[in-house]
PDB file of N, CA and C in Angstrom:
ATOM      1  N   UNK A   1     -27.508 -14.720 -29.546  1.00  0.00           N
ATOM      2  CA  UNK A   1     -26.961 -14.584 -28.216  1.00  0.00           C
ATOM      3  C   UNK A   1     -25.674 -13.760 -28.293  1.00  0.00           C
ATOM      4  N   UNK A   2     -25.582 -12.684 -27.473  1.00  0.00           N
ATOM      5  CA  UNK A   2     -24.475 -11.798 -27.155  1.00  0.00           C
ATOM      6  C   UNK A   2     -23.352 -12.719 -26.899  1.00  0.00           C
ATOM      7  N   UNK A   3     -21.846 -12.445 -27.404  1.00  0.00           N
ATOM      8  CA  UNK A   3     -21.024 -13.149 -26.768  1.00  0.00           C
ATOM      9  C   UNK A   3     -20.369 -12.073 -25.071  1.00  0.00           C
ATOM     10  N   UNK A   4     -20.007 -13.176 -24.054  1.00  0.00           N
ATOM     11  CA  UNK A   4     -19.535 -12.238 -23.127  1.00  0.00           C
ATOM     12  C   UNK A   4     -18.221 -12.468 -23.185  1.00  0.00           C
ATOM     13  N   UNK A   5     -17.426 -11.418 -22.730  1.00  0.00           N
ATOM     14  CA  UNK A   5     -15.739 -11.332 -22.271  1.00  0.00           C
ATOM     15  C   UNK A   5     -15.792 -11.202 -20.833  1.00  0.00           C
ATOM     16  N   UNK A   6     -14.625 -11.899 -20.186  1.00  0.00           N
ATOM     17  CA  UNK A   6     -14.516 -11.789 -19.211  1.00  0.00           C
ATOM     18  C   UNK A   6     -12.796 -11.810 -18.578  1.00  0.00           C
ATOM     19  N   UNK A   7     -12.099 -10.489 -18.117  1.00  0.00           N
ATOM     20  CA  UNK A   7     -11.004 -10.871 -17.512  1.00  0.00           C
ATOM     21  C   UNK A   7     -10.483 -11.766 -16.054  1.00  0.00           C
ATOM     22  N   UNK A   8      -9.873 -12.404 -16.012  1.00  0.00           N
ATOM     23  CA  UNK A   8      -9.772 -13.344 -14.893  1.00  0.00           C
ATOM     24  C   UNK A   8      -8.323 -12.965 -14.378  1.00  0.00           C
ATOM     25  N   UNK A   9      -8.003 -11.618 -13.759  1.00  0.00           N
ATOM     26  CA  UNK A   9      -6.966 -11.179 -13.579  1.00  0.00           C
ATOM     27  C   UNK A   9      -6.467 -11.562 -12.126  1.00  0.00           C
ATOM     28  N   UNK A  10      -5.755 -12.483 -11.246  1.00  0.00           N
ATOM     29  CA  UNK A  10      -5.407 -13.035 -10.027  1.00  0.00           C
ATOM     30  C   UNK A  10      -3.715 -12.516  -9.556  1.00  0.00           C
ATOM     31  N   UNK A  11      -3.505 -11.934  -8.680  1.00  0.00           N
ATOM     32  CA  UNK A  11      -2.739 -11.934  -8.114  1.00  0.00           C
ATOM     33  C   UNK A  11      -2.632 -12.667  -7.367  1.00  0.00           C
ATOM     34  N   UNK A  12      -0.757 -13.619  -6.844  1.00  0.00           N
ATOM     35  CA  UNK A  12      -0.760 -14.940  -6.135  1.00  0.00           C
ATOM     36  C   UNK A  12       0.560 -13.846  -4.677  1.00  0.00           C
ATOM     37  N   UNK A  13       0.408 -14.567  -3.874  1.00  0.00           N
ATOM     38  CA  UNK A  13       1.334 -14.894  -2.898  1.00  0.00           C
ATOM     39  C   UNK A  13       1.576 -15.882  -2.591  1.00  0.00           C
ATOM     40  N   UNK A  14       2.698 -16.363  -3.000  1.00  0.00           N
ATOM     41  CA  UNK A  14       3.279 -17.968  -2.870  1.00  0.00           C
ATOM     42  C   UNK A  14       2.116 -18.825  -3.281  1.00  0.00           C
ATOM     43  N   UNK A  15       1.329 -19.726  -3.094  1.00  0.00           N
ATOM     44  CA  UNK A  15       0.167 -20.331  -3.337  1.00  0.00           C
ATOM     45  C   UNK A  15      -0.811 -19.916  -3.319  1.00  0.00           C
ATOM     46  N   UNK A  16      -0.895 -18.583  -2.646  1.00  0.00           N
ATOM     47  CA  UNK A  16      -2.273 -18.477  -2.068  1.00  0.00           C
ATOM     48  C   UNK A  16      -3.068 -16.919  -2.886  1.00  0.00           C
ATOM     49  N   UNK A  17      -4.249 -17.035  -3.454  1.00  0.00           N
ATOM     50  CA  UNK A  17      -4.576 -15.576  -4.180  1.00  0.00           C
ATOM     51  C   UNK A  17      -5.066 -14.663  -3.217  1.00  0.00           C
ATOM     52  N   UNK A  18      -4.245 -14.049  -3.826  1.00  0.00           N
ATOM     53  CA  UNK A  18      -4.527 -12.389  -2.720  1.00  0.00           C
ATOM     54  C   UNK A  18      -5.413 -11.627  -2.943  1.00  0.00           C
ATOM     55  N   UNK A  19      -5.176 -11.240  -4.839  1.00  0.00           N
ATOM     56  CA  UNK A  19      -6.501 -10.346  -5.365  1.00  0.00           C
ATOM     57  C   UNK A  19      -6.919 -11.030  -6.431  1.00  0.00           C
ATOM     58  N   UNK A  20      -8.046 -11.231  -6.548  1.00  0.00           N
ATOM     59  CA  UNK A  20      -8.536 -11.908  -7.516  1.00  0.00           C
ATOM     60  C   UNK A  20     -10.258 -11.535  -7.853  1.00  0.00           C
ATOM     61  N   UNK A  21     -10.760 -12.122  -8.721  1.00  0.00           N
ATOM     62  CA  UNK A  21     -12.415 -11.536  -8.886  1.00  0.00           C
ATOM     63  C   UNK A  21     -13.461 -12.031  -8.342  1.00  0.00           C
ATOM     64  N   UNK A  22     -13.387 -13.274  -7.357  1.00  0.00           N
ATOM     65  CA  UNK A  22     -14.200 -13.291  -6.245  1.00  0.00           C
ATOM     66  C   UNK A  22     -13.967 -12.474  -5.217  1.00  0.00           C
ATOM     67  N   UNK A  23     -12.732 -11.977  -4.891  1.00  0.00           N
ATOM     68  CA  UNK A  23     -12.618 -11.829  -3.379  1.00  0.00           C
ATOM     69  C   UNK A  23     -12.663 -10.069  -4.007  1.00  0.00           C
ATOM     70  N   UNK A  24     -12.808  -9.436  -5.053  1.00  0.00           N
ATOM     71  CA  UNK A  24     -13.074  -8.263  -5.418  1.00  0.00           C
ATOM     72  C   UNK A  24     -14.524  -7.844  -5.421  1.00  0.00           C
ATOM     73  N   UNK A  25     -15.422  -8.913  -6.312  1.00  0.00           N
ATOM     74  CA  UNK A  25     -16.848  -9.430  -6.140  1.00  0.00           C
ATOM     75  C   UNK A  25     -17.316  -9.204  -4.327  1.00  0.00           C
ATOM     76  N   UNK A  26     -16.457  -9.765  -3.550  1.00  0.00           N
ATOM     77  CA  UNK A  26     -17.132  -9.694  -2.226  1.00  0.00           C
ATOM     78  C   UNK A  26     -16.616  -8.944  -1.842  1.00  0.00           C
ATOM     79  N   UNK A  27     -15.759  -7.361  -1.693  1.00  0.00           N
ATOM     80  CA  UNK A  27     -15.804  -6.475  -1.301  1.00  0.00           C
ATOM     81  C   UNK A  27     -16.799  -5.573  -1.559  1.00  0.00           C
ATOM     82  N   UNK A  28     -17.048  -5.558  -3.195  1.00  0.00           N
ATOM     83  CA  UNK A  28     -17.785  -4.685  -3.416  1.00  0.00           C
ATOM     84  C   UNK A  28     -19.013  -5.059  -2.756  1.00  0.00           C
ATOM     85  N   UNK A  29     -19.716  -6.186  -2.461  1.00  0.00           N
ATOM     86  CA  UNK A  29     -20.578  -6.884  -2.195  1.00  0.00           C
ATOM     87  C   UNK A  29     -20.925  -6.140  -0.414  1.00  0.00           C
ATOM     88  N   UNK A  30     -19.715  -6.191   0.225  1.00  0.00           N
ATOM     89  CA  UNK A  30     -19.603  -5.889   1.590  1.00  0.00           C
ATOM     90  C   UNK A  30     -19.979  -3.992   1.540  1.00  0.00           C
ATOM     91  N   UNK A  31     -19.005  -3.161   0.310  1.00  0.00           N
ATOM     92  CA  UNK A  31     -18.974  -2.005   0.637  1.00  0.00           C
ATOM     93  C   UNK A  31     -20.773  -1.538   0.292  1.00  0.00           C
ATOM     94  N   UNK A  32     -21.753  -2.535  -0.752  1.00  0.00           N
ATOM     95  CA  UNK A  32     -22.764  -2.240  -0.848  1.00  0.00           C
ATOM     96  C   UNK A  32     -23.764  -2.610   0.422  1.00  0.00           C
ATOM     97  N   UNK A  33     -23.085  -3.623   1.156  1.00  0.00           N
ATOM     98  CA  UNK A  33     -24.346  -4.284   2.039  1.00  0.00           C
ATOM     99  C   UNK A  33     -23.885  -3.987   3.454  1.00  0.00           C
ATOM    100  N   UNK A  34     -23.047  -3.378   3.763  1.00  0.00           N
ATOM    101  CA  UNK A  34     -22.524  -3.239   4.848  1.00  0.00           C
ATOM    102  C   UNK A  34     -21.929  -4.276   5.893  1.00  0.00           C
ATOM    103  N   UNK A  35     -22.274  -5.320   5.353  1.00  0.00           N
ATOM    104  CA  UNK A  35     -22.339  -6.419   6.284  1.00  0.00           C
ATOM    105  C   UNK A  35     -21.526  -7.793   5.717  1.00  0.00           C
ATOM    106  N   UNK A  36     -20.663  -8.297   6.416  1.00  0.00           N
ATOM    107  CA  UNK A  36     -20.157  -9.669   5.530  1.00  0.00           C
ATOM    108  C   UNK A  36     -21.128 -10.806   5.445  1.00  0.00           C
ATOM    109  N   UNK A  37     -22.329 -10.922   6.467  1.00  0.00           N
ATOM    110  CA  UNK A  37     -23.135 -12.219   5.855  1.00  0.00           C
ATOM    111  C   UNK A  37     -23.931 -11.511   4.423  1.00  0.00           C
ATOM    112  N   UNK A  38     -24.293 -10.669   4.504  1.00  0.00           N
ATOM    113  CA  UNK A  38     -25.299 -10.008   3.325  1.00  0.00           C
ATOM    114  C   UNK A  38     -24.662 -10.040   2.547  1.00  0.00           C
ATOM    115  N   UNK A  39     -23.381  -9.636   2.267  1.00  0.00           N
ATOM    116  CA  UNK A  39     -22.715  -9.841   0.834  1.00  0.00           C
ATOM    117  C   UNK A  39     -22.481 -11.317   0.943  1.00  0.00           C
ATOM    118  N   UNK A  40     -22.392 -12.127   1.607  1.00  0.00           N
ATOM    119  CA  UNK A  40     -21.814 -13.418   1.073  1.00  0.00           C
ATOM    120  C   UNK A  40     -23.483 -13.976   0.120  1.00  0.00           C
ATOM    121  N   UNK A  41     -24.286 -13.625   1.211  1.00  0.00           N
ATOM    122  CA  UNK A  41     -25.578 -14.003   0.600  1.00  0.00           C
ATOM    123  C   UNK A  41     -25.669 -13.549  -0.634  1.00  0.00           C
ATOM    124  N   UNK A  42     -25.611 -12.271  -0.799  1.00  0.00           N
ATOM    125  CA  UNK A  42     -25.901 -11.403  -2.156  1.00  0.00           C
ATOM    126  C   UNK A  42     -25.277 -12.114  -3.220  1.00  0.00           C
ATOM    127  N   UNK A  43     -23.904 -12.750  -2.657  1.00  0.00           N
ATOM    128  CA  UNK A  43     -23.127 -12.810  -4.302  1.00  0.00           C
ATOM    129  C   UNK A  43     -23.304 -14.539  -4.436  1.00  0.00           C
ATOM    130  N   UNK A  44     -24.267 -15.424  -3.361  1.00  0.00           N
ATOM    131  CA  UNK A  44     -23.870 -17.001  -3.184  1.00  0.00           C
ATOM    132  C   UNK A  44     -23.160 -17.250  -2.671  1.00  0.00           C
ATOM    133  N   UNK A  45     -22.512 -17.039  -1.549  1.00  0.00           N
ATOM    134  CA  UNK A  45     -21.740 -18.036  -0.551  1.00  0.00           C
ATOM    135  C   UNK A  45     -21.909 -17.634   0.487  1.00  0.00           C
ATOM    136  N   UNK A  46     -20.973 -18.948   1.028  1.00  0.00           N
ATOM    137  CA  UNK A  46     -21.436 -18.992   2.522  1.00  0.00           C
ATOM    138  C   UNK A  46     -20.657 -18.230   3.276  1.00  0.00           C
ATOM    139  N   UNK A  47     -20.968 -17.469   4.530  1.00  0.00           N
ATOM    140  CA  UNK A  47     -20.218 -17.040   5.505  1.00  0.00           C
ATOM    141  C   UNK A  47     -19.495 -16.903   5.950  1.00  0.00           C
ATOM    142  N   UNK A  48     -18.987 -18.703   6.241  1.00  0.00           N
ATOM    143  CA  UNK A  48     -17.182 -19.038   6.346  1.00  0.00           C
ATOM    144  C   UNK A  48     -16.493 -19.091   5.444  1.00  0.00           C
ATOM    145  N   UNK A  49     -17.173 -19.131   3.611  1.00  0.00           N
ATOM    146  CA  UNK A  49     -16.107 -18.907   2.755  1.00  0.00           C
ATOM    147  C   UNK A  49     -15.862 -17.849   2.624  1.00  0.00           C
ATOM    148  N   UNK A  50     -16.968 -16.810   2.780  1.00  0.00           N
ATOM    149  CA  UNK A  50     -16.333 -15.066   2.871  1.00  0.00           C
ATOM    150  C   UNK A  50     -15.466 -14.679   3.562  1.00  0.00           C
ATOM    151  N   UNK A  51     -15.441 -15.268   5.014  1.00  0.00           N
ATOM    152  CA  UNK A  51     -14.080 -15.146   5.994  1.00  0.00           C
ATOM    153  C   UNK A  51     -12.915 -15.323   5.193  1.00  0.00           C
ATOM    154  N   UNK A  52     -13.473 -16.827   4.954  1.00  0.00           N
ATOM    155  CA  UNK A  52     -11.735 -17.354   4.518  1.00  0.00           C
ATOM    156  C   UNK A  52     -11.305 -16.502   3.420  1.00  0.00           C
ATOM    157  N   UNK A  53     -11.918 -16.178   2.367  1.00  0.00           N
ATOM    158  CA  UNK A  53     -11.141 -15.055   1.577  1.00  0.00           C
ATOM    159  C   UNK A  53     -11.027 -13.639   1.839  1.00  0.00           C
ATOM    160  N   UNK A  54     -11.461 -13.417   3.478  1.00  0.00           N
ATOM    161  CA  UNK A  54     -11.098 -12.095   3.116  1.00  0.00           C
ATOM    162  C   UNK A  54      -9.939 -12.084   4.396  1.00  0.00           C
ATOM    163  N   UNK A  55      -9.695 -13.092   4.732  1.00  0.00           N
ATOM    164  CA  UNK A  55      -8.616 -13.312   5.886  1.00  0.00           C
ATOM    165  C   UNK A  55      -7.794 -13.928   4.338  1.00  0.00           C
ATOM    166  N   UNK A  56      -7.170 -13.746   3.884  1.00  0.00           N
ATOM    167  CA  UNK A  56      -6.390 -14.841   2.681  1.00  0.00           C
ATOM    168  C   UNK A  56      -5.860 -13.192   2.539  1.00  0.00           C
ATOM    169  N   UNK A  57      -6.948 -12.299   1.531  1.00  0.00           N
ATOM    170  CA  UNK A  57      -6.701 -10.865   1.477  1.00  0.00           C
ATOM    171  C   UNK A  57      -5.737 -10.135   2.345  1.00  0.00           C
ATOM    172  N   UNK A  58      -6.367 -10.411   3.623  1.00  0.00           N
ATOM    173  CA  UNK A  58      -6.266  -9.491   4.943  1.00  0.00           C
ATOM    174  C   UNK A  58      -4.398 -10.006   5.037  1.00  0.00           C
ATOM    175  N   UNK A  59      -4.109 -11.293   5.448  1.00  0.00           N
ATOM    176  CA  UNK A  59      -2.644 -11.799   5.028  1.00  0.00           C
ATOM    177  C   UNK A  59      -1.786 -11.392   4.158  1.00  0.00           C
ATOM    178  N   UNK A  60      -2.342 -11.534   2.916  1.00  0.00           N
ATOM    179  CA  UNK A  60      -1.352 -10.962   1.920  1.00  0.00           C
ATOM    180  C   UNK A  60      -1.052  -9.265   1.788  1.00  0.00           C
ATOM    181  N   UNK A  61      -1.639  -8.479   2.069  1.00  0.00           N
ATOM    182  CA  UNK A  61      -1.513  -6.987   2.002  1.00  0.00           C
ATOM    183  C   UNK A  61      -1.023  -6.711   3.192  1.00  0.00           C
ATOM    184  N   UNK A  62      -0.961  -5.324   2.601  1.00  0.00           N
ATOM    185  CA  UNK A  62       0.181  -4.455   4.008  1.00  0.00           C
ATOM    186  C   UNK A  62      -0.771  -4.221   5.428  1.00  0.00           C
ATOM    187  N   UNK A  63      -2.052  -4.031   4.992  1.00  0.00           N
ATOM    188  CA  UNK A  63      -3.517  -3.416   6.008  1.00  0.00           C
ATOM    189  C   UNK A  63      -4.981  -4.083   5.296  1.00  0.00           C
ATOM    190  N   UNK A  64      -5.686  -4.432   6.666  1.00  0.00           N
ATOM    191  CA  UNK A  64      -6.753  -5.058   5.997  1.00  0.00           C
ATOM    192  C   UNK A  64      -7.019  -4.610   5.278  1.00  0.00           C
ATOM    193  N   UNK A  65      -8.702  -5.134   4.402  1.00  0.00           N
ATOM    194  CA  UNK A  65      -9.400  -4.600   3.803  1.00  0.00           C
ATOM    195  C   UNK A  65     -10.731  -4.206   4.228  1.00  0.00           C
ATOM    196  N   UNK A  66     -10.889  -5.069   5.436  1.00  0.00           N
ATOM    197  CA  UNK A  66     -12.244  -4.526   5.949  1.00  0.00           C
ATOM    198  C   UNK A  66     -12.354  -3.879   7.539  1.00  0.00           C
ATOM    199  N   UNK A  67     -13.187  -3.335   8.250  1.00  0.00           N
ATOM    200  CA  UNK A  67     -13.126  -2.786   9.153  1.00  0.00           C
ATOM    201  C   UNK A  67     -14.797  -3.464   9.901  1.00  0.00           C
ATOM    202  N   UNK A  68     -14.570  -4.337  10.815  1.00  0.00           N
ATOM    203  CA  UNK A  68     -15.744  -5.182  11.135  1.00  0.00           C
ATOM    204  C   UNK A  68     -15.536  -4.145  12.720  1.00  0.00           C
ATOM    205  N   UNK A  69     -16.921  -4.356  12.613  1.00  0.00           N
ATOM    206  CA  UNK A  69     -17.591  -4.058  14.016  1.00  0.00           C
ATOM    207  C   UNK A  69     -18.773  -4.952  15.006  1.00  0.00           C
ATOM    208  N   UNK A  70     -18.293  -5.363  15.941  1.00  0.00           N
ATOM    209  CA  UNK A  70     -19.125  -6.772  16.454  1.00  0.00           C
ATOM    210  C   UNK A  70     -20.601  -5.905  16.448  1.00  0.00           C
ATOM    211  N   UNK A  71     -21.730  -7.178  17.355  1.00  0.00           N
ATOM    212  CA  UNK A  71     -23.039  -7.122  17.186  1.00  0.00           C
ATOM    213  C   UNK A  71     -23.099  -6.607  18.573  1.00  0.00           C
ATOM    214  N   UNK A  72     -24.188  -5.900  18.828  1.00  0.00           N
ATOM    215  CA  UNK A  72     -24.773  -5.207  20.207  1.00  0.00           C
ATOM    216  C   UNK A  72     -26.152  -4.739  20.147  1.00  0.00           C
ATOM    217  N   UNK A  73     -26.426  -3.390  20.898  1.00  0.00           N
ATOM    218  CA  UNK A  73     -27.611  -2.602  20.658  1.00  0.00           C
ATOM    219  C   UNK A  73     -28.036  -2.149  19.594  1.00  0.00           C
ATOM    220  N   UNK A  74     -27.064  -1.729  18.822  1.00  0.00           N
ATOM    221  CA  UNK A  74     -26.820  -1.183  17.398  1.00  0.00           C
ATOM    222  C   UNK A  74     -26.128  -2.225  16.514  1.00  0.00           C
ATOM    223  N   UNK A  75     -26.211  -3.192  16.319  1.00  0.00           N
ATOM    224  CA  UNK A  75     -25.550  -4.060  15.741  1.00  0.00           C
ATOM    225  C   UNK A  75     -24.316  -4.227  14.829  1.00  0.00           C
ATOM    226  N   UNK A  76     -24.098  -5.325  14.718  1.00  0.00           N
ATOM    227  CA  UNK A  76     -22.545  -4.838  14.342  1.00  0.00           C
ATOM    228  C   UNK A  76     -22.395  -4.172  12.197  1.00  0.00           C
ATOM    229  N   UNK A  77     -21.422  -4.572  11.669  1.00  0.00           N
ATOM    230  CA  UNK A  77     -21.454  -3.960  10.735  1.00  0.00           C
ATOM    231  C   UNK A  77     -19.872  -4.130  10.163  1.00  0.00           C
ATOM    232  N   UNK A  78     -19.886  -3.892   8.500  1.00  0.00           N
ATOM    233  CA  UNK A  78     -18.557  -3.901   7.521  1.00  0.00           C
ATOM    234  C   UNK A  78     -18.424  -2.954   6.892  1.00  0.00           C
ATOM    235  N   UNK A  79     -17.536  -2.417   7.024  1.00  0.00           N
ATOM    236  CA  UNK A  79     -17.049  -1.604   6.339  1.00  0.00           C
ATOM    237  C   UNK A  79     -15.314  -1.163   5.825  1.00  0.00           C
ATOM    238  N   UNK A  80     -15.118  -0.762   4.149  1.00  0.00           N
ATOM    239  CA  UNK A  80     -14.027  -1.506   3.778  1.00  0.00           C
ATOM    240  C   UNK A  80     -13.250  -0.158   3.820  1.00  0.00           C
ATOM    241  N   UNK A  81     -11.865  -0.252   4.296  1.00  0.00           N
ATOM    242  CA  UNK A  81     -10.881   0.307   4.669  1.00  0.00           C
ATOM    243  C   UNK A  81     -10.470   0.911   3.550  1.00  0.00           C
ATOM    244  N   UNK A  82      -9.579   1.582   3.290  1.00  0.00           N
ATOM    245  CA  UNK A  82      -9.271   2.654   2.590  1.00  0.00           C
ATOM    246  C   UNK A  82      -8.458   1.465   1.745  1.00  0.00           C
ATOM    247  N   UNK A  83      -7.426   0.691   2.427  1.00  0.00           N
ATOM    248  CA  UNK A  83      -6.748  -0.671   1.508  1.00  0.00           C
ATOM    249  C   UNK A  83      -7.886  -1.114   0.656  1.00  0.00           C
ATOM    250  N   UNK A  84      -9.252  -1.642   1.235  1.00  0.00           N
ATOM    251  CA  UNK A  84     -10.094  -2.103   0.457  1.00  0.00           C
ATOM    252  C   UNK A  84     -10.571  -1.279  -0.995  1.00  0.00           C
ATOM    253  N   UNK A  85     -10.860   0.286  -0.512  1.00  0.00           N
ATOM    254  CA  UNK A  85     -11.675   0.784  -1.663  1.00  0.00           C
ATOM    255  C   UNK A  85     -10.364   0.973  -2.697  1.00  0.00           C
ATOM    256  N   UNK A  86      -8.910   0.715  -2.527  1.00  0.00           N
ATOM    257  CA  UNK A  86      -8.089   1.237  -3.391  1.00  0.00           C
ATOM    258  C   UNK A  86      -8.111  -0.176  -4.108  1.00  0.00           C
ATOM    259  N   UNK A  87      -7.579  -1.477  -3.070  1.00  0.00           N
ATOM    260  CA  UNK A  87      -7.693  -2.702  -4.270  1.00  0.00           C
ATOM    261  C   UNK A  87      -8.598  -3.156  -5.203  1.00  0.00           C
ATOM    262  N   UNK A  88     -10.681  -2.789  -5.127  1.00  0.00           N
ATOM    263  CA  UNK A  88     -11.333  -2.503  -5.773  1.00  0.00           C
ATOM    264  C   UNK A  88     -11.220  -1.420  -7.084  1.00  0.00           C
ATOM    265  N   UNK A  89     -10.646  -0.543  -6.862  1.00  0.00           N
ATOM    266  CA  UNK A  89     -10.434   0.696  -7.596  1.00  0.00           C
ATOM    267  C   UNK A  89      -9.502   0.308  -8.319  1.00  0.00           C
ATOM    268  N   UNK A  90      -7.920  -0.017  -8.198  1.00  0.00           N
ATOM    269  CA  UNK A  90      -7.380  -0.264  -9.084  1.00  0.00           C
ATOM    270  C   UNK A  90      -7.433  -1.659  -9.982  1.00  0.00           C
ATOM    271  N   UNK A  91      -8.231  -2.731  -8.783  1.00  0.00           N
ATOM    272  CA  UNK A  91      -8.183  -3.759  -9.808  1.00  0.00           C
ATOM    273  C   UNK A  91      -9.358  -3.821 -11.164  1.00  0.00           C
ATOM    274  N   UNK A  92     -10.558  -3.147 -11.152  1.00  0.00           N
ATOM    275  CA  UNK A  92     -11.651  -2.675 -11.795  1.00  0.00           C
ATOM    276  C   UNK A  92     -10.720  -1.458 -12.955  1.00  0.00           C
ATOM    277  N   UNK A  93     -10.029  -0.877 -12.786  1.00  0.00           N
ATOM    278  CA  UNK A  93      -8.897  -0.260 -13.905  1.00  0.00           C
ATOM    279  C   UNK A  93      -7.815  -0.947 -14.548  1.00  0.00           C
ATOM    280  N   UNK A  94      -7.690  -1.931 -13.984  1.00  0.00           N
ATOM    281  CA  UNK A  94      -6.820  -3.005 -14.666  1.00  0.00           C
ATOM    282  C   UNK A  94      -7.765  -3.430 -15.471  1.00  0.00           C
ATOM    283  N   UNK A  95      -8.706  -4.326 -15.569  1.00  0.00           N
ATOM    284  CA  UNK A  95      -9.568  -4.567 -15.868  1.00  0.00           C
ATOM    285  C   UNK A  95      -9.975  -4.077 -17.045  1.00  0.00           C
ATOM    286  N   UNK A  96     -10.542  -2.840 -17.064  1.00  0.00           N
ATOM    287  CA  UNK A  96     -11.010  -1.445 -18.105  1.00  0.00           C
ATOM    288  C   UNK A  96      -9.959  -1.338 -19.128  1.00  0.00           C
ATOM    289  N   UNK A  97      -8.465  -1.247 -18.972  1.00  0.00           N
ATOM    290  CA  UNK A  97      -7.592  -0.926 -19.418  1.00  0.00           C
ATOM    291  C   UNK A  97      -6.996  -2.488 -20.372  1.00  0.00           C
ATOM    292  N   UNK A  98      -7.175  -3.288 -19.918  1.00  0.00           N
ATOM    293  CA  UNK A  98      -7.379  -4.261 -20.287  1.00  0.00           C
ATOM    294  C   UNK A  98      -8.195  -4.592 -21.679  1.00  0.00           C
ATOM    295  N   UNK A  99      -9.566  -4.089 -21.153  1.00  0.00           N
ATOM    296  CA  UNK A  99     -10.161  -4.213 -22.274  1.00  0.00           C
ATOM    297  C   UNK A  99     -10.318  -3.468 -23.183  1.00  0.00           C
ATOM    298  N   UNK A 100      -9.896  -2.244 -23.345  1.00  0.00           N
ATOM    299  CA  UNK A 100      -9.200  -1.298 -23.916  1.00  0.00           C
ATOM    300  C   UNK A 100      -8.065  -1.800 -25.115  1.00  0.00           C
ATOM    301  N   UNK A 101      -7.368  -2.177 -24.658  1.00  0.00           N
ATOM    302  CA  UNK A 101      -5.567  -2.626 -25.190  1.00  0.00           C
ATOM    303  C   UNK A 101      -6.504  -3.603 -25.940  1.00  0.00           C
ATOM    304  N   UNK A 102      -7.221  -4.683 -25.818  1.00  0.00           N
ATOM    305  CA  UNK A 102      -7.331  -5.738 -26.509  1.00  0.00           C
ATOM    306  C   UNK A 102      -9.023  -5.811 -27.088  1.00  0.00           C
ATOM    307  N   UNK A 103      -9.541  -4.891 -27.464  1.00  0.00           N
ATOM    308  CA  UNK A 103     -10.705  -4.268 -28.078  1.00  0.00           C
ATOM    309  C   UNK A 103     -10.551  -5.144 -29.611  1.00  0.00           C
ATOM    310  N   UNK A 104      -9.171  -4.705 -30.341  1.00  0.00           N
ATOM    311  CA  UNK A 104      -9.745  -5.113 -31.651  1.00  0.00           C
ATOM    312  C   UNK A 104      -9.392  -6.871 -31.769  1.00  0.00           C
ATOM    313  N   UNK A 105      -8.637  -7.638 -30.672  1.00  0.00           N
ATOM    314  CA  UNK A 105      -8.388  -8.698 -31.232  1.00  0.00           C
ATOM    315  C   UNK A 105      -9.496  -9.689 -30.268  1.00  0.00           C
ATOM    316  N   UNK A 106     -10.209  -8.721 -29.389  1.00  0.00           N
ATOM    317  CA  UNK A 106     -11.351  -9.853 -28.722  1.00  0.00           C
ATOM    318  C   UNK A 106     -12.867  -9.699 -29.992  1.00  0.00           C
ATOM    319  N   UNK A 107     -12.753  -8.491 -30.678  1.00  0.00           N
ATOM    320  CA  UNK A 107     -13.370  -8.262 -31.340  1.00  0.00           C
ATOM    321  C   UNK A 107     -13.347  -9.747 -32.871  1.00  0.00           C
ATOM    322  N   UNK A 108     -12.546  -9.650 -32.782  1.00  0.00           N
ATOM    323  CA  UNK A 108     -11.955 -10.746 -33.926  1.00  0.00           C
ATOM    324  C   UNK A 108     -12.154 -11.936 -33.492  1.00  0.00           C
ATOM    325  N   UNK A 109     -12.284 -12.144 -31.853  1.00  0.00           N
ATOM    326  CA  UNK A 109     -12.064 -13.578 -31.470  1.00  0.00           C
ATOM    327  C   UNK A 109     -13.676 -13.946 -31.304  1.00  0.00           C
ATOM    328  N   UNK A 110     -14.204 -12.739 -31.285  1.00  0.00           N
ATOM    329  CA  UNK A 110     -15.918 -13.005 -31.035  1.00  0.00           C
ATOM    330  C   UNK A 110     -16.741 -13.409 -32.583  1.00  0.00           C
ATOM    331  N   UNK A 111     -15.942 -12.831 -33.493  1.00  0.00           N
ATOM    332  CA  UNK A 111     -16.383 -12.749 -35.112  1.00  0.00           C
ATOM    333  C   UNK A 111     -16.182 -14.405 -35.351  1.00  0.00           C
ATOM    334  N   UNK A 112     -15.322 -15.097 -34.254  1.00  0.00           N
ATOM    335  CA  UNK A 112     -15.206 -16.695 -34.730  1.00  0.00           C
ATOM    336  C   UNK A 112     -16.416 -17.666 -34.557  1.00  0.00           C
ATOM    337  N   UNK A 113     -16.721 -16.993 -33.258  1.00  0.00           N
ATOM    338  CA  UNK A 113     -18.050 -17.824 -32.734  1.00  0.00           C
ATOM    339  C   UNK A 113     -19.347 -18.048 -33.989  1.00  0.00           C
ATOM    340  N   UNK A 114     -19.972 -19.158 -33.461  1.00  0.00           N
ATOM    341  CA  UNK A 114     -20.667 -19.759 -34.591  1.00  0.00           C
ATOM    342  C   UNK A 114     -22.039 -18.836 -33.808  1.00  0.00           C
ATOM    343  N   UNK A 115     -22.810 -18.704 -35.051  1.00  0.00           N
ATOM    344  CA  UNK A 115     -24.481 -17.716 -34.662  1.00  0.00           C
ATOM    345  C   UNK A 115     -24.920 -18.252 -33.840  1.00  0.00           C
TER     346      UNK A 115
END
């Protein structure tokens, strides 16, 4: 069995996480599906927990992250704001860079694991 790595990189505002890898998970989720129920579906959750983290988001930053459009003839629709595709973008380079810098000592920490 492959070992996996995983960074768990969270930005806080006072108590509350602003950027973190669910609420990054459900952007990308939104910028693929257009829609906030479809990504909540896509990634496992529910509806009102997608709200609540992306109103948590939407609070802590300078400008949302998403750009909702209600339901009608043409129905409604998500789509993520320029705030959104940058906090995706740089937090996915944190990330990279991350695993970069610490290549040879996760390498070492994986050589511990038993077969």
């Amino acid at each position: 069995m492959k070992p996996k790595v995983q960074f768990r990189l969270r930005i806080y505002r006072d108590d509350s996480i602003v950027i973190g890898p669910g609420k990054v998970a459900l952007l990308e989720a939104i910028a693929e599906t257009g829609s906030i129920s479809a990504a909540a579906r896509h990634i496992g959750m529910s509806y009102r927990r997608a709200w609540v983290l992306i109103d948590e988001t939407n609070k802590g930053l300078k400008s949302p992250v998403v750009d909702t459009a209600t339901g009608g003839s043409r129905g409604g629709g998500t789509a993520l704001t320029p705030m959104g595709l940058e906090l995706i973008r740089r937090y996915r380079a944190v990330e990279e860079k991350a695993r970069e810098a610490a290549a040879t000592d996760i390498a070492a920490l994986t050589r511990l694991l038993a077969p």
